[in-house]
C-alpha atoms as a PDB file:
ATOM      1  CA  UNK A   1      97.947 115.631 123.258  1.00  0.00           C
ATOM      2  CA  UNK A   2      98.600 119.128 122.207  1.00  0.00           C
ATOM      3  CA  UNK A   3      98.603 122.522 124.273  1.00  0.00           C
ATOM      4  CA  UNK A   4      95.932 123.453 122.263  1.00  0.00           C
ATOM      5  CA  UNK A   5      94.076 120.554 122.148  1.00  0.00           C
ATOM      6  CA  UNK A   6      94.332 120.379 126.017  1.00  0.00           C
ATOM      7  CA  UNK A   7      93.342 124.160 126.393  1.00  0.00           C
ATOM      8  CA  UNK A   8      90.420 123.516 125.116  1.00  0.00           C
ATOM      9  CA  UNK A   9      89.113 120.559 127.135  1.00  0.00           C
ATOM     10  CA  UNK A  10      90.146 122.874 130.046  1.00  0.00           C
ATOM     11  CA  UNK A  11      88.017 125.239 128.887  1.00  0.00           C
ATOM     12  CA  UNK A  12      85.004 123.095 128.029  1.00  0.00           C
ATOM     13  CA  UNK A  13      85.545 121.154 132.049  1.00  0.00           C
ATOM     14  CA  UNK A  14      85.052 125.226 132.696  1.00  0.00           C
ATOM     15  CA  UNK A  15      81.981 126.087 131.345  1.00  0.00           C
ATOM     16  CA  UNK A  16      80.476 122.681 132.267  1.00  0.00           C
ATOM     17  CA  UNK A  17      81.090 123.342 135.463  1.00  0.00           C
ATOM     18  CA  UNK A  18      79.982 126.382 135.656  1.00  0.00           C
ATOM     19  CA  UNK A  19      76.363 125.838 133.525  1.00  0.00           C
ATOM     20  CA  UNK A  20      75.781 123.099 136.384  1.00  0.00           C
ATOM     21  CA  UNK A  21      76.251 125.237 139.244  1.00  0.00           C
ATOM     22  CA  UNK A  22      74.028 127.374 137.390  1.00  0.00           C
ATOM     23  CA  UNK A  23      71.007 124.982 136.815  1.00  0.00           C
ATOM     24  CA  UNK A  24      72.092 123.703 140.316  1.00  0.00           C
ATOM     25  CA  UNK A  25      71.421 127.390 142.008  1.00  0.00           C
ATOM     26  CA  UNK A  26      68.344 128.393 140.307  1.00  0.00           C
ATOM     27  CA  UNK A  27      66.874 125.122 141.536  1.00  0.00           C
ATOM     28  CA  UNK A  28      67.839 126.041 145.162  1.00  0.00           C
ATOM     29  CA  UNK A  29      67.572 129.970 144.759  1.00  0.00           C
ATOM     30  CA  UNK A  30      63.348 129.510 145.610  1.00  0.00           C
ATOM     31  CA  UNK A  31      64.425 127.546 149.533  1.00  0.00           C
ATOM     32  CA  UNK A  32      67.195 129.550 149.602  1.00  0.00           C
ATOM     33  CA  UNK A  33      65.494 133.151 149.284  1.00  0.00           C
ATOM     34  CA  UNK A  34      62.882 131.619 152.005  1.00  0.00           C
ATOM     35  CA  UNK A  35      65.392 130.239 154.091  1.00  0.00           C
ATOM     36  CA  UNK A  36      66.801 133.923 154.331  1.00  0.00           C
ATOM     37  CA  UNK A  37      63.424 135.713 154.401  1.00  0.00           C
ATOM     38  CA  UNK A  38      62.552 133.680 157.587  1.00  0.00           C
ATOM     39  CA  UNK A  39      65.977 134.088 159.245  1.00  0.00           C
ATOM     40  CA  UNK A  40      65.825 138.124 158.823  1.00  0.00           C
ATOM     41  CA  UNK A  41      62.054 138.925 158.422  1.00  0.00           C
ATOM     42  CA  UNK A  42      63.055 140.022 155.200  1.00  0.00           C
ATOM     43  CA  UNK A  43      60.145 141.103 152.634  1.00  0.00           C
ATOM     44  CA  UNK A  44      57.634 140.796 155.155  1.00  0.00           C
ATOM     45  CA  UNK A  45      58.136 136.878 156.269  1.00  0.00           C
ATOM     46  CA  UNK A  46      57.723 136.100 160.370  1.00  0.00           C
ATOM     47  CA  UNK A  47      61.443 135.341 161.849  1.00  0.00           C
ATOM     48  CA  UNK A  48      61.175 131.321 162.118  1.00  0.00           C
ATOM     49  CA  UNK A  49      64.765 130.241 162.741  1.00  0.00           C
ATOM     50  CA  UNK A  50      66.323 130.908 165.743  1.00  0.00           C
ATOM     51  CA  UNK A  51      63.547 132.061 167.715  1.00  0.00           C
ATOM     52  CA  UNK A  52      63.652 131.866 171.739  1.00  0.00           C
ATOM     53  CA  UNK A  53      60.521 132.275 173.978  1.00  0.00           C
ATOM     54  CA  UNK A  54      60.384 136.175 175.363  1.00  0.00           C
ATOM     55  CA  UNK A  55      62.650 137.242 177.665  1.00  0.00           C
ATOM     56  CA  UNK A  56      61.261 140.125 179.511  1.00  0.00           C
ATOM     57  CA  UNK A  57      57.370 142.173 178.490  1.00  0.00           C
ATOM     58  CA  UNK A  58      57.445 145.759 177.289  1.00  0.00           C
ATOM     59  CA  UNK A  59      55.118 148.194 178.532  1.00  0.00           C
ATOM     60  CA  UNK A  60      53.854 149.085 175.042  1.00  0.00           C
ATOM     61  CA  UNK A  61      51.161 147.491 173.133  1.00  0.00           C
ATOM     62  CA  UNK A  62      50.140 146.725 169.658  1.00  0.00           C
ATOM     63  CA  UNK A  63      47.091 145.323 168.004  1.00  0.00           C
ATOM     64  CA  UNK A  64      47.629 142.084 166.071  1.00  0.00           C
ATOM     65  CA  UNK A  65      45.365 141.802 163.121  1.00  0.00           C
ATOM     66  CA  UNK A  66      44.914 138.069 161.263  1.00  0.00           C
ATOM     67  CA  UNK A  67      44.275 137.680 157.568  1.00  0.00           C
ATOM     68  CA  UNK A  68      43.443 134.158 156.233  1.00  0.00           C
ATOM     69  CA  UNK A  69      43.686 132.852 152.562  1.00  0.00           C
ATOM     70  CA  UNK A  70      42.554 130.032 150.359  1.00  0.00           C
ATOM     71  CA  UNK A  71      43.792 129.603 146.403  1.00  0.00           C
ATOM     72  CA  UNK A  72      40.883 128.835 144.078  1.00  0.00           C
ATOM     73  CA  UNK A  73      42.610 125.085 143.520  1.00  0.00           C
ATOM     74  CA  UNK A  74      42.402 124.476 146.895  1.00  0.00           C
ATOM     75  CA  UNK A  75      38.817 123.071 147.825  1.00  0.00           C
ATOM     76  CA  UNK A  76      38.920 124.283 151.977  1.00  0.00           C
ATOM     77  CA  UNK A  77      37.794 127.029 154.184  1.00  0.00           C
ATOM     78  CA  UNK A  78      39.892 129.021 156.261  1.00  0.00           C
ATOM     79  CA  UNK A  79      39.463 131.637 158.374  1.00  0.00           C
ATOM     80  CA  UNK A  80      40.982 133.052 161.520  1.00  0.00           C
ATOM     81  CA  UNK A  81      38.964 131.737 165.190  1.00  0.00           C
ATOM     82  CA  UNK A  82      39.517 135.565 165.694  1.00  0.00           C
ATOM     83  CA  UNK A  83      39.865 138.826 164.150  1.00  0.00           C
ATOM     84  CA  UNK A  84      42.636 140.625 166.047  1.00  0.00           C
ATOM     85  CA  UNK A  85      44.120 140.715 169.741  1.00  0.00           C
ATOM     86  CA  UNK A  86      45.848 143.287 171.897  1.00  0.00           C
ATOM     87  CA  UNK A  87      49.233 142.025 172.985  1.00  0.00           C
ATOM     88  CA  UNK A  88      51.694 143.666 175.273  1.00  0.00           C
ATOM     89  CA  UNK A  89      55.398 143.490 173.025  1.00  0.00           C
ATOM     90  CA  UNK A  90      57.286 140.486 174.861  1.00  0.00           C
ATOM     91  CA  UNK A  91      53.856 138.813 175.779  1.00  0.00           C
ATOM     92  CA  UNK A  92      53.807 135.112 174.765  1.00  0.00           C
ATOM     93  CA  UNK A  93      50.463 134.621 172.454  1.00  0.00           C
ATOM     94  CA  UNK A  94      48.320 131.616 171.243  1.00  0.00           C
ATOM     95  CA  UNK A  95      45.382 132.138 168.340  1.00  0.00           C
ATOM     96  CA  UNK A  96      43.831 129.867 166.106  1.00  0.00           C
ATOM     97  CA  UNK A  97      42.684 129.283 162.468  1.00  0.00           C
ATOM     98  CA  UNK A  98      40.242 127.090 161.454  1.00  0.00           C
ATOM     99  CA  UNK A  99      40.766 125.054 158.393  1.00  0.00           C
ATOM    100  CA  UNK A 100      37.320 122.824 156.700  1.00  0.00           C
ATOM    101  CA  UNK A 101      38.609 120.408 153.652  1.00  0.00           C
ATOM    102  CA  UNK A 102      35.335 121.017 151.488  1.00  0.00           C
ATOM    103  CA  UNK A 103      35.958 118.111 149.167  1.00  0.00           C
ATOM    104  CA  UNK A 104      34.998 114.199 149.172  1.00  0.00           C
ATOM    105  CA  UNK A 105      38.652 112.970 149.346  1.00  0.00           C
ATOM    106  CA  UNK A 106      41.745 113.759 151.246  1.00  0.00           C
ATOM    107  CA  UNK A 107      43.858 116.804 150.549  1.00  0.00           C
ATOM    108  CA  UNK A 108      47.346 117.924 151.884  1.00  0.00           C
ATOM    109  CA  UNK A 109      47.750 121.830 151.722  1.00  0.00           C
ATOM    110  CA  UNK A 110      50.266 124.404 152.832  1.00  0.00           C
ATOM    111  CA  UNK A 111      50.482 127.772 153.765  1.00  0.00           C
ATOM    112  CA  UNK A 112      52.988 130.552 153.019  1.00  0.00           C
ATOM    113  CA  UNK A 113      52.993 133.691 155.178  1.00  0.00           C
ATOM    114  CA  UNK A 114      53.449 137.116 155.520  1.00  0.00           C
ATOM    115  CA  UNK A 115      53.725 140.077 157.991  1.00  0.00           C
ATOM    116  CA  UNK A 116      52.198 144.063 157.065  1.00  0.00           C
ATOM    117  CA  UNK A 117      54.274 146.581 157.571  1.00  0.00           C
ATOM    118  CA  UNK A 118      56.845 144.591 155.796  1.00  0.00           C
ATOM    119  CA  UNK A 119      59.381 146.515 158.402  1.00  0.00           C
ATOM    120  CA  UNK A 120      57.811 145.290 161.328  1.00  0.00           C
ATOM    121  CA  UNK A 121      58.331 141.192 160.303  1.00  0.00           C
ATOM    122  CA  UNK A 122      61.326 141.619 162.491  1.00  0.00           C
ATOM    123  CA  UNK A 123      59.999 141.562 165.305  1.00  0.00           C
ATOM    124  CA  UNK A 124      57.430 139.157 164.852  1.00  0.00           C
ATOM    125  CA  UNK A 125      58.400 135.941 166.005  1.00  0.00           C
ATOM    126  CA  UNK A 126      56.646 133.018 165.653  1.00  0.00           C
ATOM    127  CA  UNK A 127      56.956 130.020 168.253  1.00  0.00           C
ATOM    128  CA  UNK A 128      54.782 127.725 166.746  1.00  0.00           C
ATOM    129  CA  UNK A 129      53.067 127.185 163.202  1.00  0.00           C
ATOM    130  CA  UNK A 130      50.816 125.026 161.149  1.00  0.00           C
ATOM    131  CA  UNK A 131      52.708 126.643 158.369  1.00  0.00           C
ATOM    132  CA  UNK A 132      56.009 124.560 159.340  1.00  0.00           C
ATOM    133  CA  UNK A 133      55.024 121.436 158.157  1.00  0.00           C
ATOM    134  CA  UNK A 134      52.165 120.234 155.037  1.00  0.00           C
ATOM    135  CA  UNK A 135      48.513 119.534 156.580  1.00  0.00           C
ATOM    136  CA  UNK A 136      46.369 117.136 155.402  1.00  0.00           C
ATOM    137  CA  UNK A 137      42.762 116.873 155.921  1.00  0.00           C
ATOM    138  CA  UNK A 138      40.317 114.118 155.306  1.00  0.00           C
ATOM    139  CA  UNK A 139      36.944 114.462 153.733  1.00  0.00           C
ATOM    140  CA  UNK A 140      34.728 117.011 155.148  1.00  0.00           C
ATOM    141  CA  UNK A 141      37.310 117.015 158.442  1.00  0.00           C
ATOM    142  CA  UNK A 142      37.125 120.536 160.717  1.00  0.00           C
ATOM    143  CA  UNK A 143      40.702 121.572 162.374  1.00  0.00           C
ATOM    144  CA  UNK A 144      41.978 124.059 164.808  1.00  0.00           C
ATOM    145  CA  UNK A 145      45.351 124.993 163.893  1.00  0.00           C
ATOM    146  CA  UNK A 146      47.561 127.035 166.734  1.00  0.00           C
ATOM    147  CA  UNK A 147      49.756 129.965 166.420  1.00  0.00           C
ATOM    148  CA  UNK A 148      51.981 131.159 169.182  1.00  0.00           C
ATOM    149  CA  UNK A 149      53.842 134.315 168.872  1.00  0.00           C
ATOM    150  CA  UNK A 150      55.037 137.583 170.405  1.00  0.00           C
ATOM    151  CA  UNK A 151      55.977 140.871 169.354  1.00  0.00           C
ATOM    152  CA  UNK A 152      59.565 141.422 170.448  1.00  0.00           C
ATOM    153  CA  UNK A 153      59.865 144.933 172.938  1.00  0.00           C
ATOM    154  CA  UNK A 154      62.709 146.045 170.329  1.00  0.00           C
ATOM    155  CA  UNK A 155      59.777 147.122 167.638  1.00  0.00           C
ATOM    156  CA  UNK A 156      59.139 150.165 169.938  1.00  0.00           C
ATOM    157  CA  UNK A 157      62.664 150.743 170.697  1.00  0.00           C
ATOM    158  CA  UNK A 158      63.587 150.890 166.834  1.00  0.00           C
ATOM    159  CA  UNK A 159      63.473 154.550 165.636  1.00  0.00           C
ATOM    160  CA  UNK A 160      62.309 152.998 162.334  1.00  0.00           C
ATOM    161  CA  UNK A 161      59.323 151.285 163.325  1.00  0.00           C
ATOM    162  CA  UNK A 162      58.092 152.742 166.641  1.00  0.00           C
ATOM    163  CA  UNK A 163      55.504 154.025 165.084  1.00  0.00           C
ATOM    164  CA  UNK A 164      53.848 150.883 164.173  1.00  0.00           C
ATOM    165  CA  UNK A 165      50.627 150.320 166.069  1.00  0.00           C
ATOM    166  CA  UNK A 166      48.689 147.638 164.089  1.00  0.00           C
ATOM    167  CA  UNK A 167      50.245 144.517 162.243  1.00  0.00           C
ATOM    168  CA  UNK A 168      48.825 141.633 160.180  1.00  0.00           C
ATOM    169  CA  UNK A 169      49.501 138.269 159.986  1.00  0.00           C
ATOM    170  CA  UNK A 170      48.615 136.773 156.603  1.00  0.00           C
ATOM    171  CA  UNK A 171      48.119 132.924 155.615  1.00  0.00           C
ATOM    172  CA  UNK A 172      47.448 131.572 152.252  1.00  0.00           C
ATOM    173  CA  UNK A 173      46.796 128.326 151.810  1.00  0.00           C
ATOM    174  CA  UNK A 174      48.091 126.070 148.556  1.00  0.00           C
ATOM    175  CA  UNK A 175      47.642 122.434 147.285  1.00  0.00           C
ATOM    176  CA  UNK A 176      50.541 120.729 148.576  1.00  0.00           C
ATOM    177  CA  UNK A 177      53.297 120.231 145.471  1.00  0.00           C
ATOM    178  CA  UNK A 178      52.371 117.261 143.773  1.00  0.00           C
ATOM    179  CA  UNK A 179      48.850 117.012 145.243  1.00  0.00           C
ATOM    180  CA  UNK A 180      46.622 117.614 141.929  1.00  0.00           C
ATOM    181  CA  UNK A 181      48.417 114.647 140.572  1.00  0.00           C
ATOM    182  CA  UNK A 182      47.703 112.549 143.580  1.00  0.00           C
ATOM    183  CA  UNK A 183      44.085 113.126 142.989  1.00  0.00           C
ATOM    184  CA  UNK A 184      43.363 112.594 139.753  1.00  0.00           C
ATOM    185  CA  UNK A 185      41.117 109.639 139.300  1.00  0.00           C
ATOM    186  CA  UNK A 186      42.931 106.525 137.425  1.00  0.00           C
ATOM    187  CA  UNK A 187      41.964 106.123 133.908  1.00  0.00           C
ATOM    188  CA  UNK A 188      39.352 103.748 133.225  1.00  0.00           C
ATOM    189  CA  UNK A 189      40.088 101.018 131.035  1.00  0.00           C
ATOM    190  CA  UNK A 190      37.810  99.216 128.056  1.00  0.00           C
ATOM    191  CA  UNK A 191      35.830  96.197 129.276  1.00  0.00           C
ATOM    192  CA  UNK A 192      36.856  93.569 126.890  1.00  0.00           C
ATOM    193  CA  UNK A 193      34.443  91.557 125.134  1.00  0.00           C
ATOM    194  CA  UNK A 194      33.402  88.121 126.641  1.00  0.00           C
ATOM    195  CA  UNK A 195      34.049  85.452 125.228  1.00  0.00           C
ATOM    196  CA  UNK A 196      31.868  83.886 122.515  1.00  0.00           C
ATOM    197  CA  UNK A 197      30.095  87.021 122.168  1.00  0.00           C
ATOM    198  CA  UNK A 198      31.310  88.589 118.960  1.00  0.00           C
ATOM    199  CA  UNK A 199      28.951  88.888 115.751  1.00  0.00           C
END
């Protein structure tokens, strides 16, 4: 084969490879950017990787507000078992949120998360979560889900966000992916006629 002719074959293995690690990114960039988010607290998402149980307890303490969530195509109630707590920083924490599947059939859900001030996700870390894993709930069923956390002492030793005094923890809760399809009823089919029957 020619130069040429083997130039361009190089250059064709090139841009093949590259338009697959394209496609192959932008259908990882969605875990990735979470993956990140929950390593650094980035954009307001709890630290989740990583995360040991307090070391020492500050002297300082903040008020820990909880905000719960529910999208429209998700037939459940959710709320928090309470509003807010004081917490000393370093001071291990366990709350609750109640979660009531509304419908006549089971659902699985999940939750996404989020902490307000963005700046102060940091330092919220997050020992244990209903949002780690999908939750299903059968017809009509009533849960407690747990939360332990603690506010890490370094918030109030960060010039940046000493001033922080209240956060909130947000939930929302989703369909599971792939759940509307596992509900949909299966289509009915014709009765066909018996026989001996026809005009």
């Amino acid at each position: 084969m020619s130069r040429p002719g083997r130039n361009r074959w190089l250059v064709a293995g090139v841009l093949f490879a590259v338009v697959g690690g394209m496609l192959g990114l932008s259908f990882a960039s969605a875990t990735l950017y979470r993956m990140f988010c929950q390593a650094t607290g980035y954009d307001g998402t709890p630290k989740t990787t990583d995360v040991a149980k307090p070391t020492r307890r500050g002297d300082e303490t903040v008020v820990v507000r909880f905000d719960a969530n529910v999208n429209p195509a998700l037939p459940w109630r959710f709320e928090p078992a309470q509003r807010q707590v004081t917490v000393h920083t370093g001071e291990e924490t366990l709350v609750h949120f109640n979660a009531t599947n509304l419908s006549d059939h089971p659902i699985t859900g999940t939750a996404t998360f989020s902490v307000v001030p963005e700046k102060a996700a940091a330092y919220f870390d997050k020992l244990q979560c209903f949002c780690f894993s999908e939750q299903t709930l059968e017809p009509k069923q009533e849960v407690s889900m747990p939360v332990v956390f603690y506010v890490d002492p370094g918030l109030y030793e960060d010039p940046t966000t000493r001033d922080v005094k209240t956060i909130t923890l947000s939930y929302t809760f989703f369909r599971a992916e792939g759940e509307a399809e596992q509900q949909k009823p299966a289509p009915r089919l014709a009765a066909a006629p018996s026989a001996g029957t026809g005009g």
